[in-house]
C-alpha atoms as a PDB file:
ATOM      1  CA  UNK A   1      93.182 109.756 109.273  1.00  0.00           C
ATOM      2  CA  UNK A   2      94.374 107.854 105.743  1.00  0.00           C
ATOM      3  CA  UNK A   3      97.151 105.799 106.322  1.00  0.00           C
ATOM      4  CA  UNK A   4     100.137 104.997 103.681  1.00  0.00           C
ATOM      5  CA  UNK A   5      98.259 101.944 102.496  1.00  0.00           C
ATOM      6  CA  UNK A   6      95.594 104.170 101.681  1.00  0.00           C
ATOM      7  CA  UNK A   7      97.217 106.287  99.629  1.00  0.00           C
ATOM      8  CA  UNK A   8      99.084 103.668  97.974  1.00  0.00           C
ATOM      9  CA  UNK A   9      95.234 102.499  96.663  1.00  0.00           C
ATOM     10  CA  UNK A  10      94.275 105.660  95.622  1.00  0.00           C
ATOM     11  CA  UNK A  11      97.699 105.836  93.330  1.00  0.00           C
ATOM     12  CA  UNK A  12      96.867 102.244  92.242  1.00  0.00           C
ATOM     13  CA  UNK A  13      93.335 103.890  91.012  1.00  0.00           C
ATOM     14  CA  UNK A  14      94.596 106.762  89.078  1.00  0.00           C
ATOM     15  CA  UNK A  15      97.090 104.644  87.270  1.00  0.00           C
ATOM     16  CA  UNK A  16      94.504 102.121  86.631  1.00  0.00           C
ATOM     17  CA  UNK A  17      92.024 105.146  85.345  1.00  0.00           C
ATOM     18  CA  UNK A  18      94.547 106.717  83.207  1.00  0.00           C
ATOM     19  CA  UNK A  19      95.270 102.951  81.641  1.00  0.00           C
ATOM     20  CA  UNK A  20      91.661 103.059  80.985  1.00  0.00           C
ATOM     21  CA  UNK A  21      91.675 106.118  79.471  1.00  0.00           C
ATOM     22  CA  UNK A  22      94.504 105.295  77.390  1.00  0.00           C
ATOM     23  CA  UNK A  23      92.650 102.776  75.763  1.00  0.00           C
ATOM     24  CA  UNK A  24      89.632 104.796  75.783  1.00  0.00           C
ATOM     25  CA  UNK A  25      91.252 107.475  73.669  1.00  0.00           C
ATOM     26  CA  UNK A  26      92.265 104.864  71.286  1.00  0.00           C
ATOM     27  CA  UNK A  27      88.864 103.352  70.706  1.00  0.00           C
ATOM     28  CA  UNK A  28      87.889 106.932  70.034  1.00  0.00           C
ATOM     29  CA  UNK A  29      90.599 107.771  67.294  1.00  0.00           C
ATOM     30  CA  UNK A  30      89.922 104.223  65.149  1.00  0.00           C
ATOM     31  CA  UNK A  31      86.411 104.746  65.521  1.00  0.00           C
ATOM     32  CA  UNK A  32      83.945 106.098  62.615  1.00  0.00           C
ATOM     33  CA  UNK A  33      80.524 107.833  63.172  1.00  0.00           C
ATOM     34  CA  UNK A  34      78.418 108.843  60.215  1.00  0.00           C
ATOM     35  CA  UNK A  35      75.846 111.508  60.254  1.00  0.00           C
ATOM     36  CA  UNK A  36      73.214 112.442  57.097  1.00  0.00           C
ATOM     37  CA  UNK A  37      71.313 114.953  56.137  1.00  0.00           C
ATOM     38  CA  UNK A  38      68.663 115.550  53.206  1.00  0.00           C
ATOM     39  CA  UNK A  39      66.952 111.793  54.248  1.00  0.00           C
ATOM     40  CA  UNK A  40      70.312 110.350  54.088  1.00  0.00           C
ATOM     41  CA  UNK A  41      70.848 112.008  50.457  1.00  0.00           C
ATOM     42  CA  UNK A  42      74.343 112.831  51.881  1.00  0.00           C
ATOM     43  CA  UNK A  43      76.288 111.154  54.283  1.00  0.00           C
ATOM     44  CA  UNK A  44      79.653 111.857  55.905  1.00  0.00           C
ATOM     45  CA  UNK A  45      81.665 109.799  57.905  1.00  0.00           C
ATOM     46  CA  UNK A  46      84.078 111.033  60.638  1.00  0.00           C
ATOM     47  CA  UNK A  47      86.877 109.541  62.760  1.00  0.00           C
ATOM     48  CA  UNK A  48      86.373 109.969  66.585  1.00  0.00           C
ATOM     49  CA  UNK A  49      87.943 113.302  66.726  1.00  0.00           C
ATOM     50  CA  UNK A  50      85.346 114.857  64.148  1.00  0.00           C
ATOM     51  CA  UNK A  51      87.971 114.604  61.164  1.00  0.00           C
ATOM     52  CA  UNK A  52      85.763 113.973  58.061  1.00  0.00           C
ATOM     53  CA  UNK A  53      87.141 110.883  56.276  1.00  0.00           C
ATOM     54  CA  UNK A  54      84.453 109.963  53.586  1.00  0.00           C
ATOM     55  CA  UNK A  55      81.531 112.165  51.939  1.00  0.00           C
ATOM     56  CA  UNK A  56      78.924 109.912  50.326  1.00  0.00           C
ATOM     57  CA  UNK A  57      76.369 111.696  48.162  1.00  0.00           C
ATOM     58  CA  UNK A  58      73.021 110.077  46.541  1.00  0.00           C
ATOM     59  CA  UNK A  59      72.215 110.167  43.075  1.00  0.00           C
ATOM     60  CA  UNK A  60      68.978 110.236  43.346  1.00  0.00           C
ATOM     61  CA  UNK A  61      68.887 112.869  45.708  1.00  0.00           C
ATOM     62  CA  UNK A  62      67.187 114.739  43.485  1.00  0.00           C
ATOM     63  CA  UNK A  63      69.748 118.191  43.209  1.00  0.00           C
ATOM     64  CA  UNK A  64      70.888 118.183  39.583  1.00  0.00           C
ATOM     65  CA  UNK A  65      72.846 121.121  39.148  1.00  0.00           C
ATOM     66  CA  UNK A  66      71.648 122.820  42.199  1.00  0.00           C
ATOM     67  CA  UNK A  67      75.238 123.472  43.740  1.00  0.00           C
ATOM     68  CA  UNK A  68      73.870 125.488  46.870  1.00  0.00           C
ATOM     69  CA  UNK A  69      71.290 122.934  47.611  1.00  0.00           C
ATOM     70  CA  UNK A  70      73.702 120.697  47.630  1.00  0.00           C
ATOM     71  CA  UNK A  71      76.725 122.310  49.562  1.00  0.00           C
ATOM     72  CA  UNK A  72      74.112 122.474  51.972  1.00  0.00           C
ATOM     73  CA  UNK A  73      73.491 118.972  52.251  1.00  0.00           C
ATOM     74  CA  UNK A  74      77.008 118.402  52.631  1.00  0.00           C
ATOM     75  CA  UNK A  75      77.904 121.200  55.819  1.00  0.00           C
ATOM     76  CA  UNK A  76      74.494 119.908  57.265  1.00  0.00           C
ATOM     77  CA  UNK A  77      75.945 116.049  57.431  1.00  0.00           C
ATOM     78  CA  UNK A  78      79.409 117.243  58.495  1.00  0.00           C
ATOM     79  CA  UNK A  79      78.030 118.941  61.474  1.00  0.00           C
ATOM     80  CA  UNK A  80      75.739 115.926  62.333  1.00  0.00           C
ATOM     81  CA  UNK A  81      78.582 113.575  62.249  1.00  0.00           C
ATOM     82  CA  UNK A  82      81.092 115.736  64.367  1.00  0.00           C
ATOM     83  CA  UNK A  83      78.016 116.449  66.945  1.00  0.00           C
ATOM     84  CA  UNK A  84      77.667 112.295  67.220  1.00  0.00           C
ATOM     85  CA  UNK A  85      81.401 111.959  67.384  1.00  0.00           C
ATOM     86  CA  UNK A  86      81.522 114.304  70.143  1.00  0.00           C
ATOM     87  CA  UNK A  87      78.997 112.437  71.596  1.00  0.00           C
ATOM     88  CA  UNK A  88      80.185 109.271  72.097  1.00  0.00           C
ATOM     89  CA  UNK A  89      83.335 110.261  72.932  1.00  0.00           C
ATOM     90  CA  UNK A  90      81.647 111.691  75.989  1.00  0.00           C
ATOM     91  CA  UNK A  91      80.123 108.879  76.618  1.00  0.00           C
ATOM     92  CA  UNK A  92      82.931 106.447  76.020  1.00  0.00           C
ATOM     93  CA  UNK A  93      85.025 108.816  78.144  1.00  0.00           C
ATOM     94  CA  UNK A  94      82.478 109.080  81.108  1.00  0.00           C
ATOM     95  CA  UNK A  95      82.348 105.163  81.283  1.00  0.00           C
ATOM     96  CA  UNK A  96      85.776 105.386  82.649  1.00  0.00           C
ATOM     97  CA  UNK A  97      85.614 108.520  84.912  1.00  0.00           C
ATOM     98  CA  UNK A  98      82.571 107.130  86.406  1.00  0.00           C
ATOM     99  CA  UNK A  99      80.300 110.020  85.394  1.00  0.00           C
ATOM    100  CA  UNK A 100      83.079 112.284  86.795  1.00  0.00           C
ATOM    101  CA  UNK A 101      83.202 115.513  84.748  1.00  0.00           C
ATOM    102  CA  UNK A 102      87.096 116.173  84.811  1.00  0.00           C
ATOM    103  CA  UNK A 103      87.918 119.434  83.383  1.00  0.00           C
ATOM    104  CA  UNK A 104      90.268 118.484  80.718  1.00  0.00           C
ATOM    105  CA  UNK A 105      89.637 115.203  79.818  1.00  0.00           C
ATOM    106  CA  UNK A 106      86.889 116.371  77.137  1.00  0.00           C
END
């Protein structure tokens, strides 16, 4: 049977979790994560929560006046850089839940 002491830990380990994740959250927000796509012909680069905050575009990518070609280049980096953002936010997350998956946390 838990005694008061052990409940008193368990509190003490949620509130030191939810410190953790906190912080975690906050590394995630300032963070950037790029993703490319055409051989790196674009680029985009994302904040932790998959908001696109630079596009970077090659001039030598070889696309001239080939808009479609090129808007394609651009939704195809997008999506890799959300998809890695998402990523390590898992990960980052998961460091401090211990590999728990907690339904609402992600």
């Amino acid at each position: 049977m838990a005694g008061p002491g052990d409940l008193g830990n368990l509190l003490k380990q949620a509130q030191k979790m939810q410190r953790e994740m906190d912080l975690a959250r906050e590394e995630i927000r300032e963070m950037t994560v790029e993703g490319s796509a055409g051989g790196g012909a674009a680029r985009v680069e994302v904040d932790g929560d998959g908001t696109v905050k630079a596009v970077h575009l090659s001039e030598d990518a070889g696309l001239g006046d080939d808009m479609s070609a090129l808007s394609d280049l651009v939704l195809a980096a997008v999506r890799d850089a959300q998809t890695r953002a998402e990523q390590v936010k898992r990960e980052r997350l998961s460091e401090v839940t211990g590999g728990m998956d907690l339904p609402g946390l992600f």
